[in-house]
N, C-alpha and C. Protein backbone atom coordinates (compact mmCIF):
# COMPACT_ATOMS: atom_id res chain seq x y z
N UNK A 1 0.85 -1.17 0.00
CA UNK A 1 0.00 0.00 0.00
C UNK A 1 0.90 1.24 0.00
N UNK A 2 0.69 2.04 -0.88
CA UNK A 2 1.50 3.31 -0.80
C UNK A 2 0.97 4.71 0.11
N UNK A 3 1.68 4.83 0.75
CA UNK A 3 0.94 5.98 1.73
C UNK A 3 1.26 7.75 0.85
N UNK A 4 0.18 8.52 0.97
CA UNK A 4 -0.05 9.54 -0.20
C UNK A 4 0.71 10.58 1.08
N UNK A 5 1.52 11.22 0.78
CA UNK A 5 1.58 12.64 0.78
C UNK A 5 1.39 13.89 0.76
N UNK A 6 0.86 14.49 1.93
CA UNK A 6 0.36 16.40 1.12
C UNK A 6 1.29 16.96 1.04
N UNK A 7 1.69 17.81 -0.06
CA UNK A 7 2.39 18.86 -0.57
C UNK A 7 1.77 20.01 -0.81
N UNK A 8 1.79 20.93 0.40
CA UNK A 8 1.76 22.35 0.14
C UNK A 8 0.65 22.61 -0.02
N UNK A 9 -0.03 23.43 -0.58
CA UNK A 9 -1.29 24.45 -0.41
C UNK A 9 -1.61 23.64 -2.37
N UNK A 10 -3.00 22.83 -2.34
CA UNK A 10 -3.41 22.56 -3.42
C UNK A 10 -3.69 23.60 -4.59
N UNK A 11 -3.88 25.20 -4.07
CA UNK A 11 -3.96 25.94 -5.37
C UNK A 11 -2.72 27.05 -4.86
N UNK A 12 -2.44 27.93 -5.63
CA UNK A 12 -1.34 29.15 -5.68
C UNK A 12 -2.62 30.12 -4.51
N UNK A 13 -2.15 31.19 -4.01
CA UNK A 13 -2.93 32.33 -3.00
C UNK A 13 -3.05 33.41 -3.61
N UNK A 14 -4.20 33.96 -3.83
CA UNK A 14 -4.20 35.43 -4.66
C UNK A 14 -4.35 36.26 -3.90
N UNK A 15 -4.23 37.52 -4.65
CA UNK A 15 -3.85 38.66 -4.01
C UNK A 15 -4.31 39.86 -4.80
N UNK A 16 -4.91 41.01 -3.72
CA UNK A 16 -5.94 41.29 -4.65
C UNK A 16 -5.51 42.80 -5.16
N UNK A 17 -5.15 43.49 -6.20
CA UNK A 17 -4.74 44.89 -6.67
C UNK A 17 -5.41 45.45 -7.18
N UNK A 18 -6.21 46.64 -6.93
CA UNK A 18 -6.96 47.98 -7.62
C UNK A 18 -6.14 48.30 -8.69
N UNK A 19 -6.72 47.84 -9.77
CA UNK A 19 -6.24 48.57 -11.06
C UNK A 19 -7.55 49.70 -11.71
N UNK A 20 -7.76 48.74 -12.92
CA UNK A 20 -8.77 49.30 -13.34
C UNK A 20 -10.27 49.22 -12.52
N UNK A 21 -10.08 48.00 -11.57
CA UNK A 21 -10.99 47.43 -10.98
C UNK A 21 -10.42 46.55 -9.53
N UNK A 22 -10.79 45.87 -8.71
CA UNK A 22 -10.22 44.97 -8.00
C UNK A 22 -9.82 43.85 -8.61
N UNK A 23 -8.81 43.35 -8.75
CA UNK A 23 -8.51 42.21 -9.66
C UNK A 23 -7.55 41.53 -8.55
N UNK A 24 -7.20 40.38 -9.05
CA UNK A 24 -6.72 38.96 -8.55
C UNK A 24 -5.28 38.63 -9.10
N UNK A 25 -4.32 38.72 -8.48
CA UNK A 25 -3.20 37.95 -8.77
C UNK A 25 -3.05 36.71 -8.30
N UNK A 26 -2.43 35.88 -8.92
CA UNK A 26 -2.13 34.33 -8.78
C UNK A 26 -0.72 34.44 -9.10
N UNK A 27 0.37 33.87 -8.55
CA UNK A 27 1.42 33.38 -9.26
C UNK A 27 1.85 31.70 -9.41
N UNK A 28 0.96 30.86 -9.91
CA UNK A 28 1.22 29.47 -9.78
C UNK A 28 2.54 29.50 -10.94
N UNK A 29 2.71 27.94 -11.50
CA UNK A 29 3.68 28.02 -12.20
C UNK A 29 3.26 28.49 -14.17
N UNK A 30 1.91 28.20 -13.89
CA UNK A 30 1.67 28.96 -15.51
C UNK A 30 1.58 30.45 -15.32
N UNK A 31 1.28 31.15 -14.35
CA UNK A 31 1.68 32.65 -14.78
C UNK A 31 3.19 32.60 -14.83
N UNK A 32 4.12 32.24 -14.06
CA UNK A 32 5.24 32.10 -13.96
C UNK A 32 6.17 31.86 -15.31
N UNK A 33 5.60 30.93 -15.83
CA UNK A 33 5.93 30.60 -17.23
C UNK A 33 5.45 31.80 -18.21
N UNK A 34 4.13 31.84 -18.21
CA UNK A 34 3.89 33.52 -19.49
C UNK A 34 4.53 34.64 -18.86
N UNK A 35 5.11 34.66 -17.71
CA UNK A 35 6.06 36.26 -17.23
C UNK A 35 7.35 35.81 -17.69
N UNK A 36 8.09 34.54 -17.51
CA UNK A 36 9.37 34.36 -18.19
C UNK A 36 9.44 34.32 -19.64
N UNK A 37 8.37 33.96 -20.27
CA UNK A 37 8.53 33.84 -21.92
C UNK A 37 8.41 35.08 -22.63
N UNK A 38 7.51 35.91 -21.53
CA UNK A 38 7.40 37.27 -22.47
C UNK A 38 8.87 38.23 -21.76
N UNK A 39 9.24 37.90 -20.45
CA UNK A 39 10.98 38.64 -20.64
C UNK A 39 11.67 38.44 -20.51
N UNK A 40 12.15 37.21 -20.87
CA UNK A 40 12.88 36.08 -20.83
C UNK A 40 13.90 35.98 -19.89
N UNK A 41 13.52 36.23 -17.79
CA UNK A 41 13.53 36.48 -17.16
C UNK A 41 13.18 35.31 -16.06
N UNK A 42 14.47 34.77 -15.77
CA UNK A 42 13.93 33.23 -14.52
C UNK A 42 13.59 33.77 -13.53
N UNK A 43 12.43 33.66 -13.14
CA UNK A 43 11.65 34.70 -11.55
C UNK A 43 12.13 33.51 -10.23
N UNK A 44 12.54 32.31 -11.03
CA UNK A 44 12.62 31.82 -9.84
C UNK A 44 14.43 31.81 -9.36
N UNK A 45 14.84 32.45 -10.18
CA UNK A 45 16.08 32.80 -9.81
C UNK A 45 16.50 33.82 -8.56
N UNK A 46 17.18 33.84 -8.22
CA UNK A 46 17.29 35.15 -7.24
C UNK A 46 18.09 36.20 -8.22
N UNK A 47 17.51 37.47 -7.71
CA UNK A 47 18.04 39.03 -8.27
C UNK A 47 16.71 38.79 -9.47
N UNK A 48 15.77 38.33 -9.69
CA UNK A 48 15.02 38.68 -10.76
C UNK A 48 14.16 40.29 -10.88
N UNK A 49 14.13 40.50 -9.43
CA UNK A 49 13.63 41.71 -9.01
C UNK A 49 14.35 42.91 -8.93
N UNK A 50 15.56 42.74 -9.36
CA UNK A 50 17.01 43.56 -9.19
C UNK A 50 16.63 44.87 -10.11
N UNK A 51 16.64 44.41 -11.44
CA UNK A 51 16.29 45.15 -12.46
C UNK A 51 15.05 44.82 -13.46
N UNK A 52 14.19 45.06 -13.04
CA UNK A 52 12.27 45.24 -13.46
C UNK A 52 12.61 46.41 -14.40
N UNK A 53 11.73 46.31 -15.70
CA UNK A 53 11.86 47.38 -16.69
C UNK A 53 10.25 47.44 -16.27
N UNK A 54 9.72 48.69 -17.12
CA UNK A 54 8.39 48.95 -17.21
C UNK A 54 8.10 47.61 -18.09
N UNK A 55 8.16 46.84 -18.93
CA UNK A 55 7.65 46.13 -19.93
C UNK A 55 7.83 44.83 -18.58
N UNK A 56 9.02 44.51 -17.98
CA UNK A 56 8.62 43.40 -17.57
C UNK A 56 7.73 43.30 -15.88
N UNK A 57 7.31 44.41 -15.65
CA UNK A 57 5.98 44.80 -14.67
C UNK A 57 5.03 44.54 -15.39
N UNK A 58 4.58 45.32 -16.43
CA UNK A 58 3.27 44.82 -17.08
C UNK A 58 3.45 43.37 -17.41
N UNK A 59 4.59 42.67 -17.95
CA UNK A 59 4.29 41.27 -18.38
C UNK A 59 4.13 40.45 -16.83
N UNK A 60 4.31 40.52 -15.85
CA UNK A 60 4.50 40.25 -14.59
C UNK A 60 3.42 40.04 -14.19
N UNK A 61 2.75 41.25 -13.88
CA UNK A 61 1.15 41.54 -14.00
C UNK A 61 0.02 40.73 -14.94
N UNK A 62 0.69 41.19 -15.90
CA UNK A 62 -0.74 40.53 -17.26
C UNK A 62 -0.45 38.79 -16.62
N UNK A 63 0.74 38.24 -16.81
CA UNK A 63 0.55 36.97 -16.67
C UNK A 63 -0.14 36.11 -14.60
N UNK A 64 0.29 37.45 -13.93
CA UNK A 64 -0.60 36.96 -12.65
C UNK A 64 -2.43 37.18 -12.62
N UNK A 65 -2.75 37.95 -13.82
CA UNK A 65 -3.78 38.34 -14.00
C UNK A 65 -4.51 37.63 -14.75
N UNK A 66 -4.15 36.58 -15.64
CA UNK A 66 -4.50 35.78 -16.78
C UNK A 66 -5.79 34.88 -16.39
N UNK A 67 -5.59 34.69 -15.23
CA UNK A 67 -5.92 33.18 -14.32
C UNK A 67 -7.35 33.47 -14.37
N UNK A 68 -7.91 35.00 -13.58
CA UNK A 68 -9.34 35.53 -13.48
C UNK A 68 -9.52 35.48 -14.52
N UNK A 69 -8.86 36.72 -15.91
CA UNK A 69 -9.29 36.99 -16.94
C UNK A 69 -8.49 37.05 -18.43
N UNK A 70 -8.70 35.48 -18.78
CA UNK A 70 -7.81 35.26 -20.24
C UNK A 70 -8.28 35.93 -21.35
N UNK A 71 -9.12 36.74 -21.25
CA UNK A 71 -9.12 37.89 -22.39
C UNK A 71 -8.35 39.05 -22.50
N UNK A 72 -7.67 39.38 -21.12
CA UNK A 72 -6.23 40.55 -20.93
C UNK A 72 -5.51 40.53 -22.09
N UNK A 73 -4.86 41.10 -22.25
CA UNK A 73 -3.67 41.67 -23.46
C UNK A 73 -2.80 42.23 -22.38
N UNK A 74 -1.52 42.39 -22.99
CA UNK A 74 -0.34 43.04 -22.51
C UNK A 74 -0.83 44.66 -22.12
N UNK A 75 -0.85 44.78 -23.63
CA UNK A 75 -1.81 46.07 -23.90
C UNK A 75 -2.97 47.06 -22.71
N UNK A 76 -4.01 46.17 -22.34
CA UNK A 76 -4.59 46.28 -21.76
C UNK A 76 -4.31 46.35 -20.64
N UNK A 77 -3.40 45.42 -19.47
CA UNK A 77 -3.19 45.66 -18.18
C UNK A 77 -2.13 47.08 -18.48
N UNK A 78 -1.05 47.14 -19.70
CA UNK A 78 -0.33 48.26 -19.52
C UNK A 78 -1.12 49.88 -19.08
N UNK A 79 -2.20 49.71 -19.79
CA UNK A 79 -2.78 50.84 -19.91
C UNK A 79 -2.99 51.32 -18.39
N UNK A 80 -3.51 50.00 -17.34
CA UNK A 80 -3.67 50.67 -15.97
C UNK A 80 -2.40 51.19 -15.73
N UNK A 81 -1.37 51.35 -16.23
CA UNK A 81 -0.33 51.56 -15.10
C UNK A 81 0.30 52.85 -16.00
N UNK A 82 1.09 53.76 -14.78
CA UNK A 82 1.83 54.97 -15.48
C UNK A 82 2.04 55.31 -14.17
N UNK A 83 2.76 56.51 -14.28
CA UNK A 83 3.98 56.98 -13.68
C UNK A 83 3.68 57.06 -11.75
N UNK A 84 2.47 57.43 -11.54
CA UNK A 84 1.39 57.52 -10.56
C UNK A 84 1.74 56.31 -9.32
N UNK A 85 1.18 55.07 -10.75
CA UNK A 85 0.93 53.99 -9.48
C UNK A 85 1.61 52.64 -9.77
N UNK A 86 3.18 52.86 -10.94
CA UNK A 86 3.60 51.85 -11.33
C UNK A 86 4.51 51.51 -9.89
N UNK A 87 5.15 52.29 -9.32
CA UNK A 87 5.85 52.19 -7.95
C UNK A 87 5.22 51.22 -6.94
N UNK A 88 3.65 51.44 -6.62
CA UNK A 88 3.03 51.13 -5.68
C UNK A 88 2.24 49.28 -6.13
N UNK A 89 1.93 49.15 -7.54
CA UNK A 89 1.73 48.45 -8.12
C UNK A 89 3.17 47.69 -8.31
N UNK A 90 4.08 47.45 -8.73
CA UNK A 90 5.11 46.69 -9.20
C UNK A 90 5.43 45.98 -7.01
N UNK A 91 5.37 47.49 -6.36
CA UNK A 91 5.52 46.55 -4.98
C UNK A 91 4.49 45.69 -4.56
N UNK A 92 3.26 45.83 -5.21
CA UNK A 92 2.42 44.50 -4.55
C UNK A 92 2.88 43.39 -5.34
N UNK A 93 3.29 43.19 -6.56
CA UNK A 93 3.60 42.45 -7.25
C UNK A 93 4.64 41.58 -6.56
N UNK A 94 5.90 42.20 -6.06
CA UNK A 94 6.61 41.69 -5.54
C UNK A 94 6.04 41.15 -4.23
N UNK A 95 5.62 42.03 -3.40
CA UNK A 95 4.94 40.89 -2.10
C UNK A 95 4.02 39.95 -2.19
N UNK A 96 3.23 40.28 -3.40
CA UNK A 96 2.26 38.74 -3.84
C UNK A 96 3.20 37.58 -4.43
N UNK A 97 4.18 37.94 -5.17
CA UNK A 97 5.54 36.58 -5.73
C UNK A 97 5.82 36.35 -4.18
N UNK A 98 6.33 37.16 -3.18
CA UNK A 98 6.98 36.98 -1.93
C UNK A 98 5.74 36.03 -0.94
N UNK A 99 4.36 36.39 -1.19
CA UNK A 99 3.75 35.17 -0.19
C UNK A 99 3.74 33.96 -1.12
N UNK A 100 3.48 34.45 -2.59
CA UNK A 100 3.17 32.84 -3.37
C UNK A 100 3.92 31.98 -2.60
N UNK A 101 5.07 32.14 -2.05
CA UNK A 101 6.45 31.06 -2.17
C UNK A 101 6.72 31.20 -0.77
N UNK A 102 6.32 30.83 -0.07
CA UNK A 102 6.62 30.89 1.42
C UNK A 102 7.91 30.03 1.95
N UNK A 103 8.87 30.92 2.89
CA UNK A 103 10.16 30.06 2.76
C UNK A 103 10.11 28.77 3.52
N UNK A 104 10.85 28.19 3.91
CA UNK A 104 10.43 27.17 4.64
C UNK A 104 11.77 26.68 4.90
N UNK A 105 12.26 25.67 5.84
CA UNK A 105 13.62 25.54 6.26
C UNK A 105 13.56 23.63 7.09
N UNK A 106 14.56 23.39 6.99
CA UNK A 106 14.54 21.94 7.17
C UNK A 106 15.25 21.78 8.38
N UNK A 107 14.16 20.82 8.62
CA UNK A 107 14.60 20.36 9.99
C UNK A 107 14.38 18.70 10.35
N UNK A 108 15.49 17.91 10.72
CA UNK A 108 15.66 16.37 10.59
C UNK A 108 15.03 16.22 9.44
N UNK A 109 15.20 16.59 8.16
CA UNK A 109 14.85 15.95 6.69
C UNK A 109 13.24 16.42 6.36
N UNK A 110 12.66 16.92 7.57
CA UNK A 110 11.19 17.82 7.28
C UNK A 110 11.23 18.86 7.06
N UNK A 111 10.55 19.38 6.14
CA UNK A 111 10.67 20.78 5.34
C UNK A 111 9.08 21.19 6.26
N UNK A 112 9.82 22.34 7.11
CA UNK A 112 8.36 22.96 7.99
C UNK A 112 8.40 24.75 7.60
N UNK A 113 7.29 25.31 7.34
CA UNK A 113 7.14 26.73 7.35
C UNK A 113 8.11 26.94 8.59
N UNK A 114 8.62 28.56 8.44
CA UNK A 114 9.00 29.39 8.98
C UNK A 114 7.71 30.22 9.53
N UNK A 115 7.51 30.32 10.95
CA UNK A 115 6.20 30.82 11.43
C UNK A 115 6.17 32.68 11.39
């Protein structure tokens, strides 16, 4: 008999940003994937956050945004953002990637949250 395993939180945790509207970020591994393909940018690398251009905030965005609404365009989430509230916006971005991934640290071969 094989005994099953839980791993982690069954869906990604969203997070919610006033743009045009209240909207929903997700960062599972398919937004993850459409934010690296459009800036060809490993997020799961460390320093990915080092140097953020305006283009790879909006692709960042559009692809945590996809999940609620796959009719977005690049285009379209760009438009919410400009000079105003790209600062305040690009930092939720980063603290919504920062809870997606909660650190966690090992102890006797068990991987337990950091409380």
């Amino acid at each position: 008999m094989t005994e099953e395993k839980k791993v982690g939180r069954p869906t990604a945790p969203t997070f919610e940003v006033t743009l045009d509207k209240a909207r929903h970020l997700k960062f599972d591994f398919n937004a993850l994937a459409l934010a690296e393909k459009e800036t060809g940018k490993n997020l799961l690398q460390g320093g990915a956050w080092g140097n953020m251009s305006a283009g790879d905030i909006r692709a960042f965005l559009w692809a945590g945004l996809l999940w609620e609404d796959s009719d977005l365009t690049l285009e379209m989430v760009g438009s919410w953002l400009h000079p105003g509230n790209a600062g305040e916006v690009g930092q939720e971005l980063k603290n919504a990637f920062t809870k997606a991934f909660p650190k966690a640290e090992k102890d006797g071969g068990v991987v337990k949250k950091k409380p």
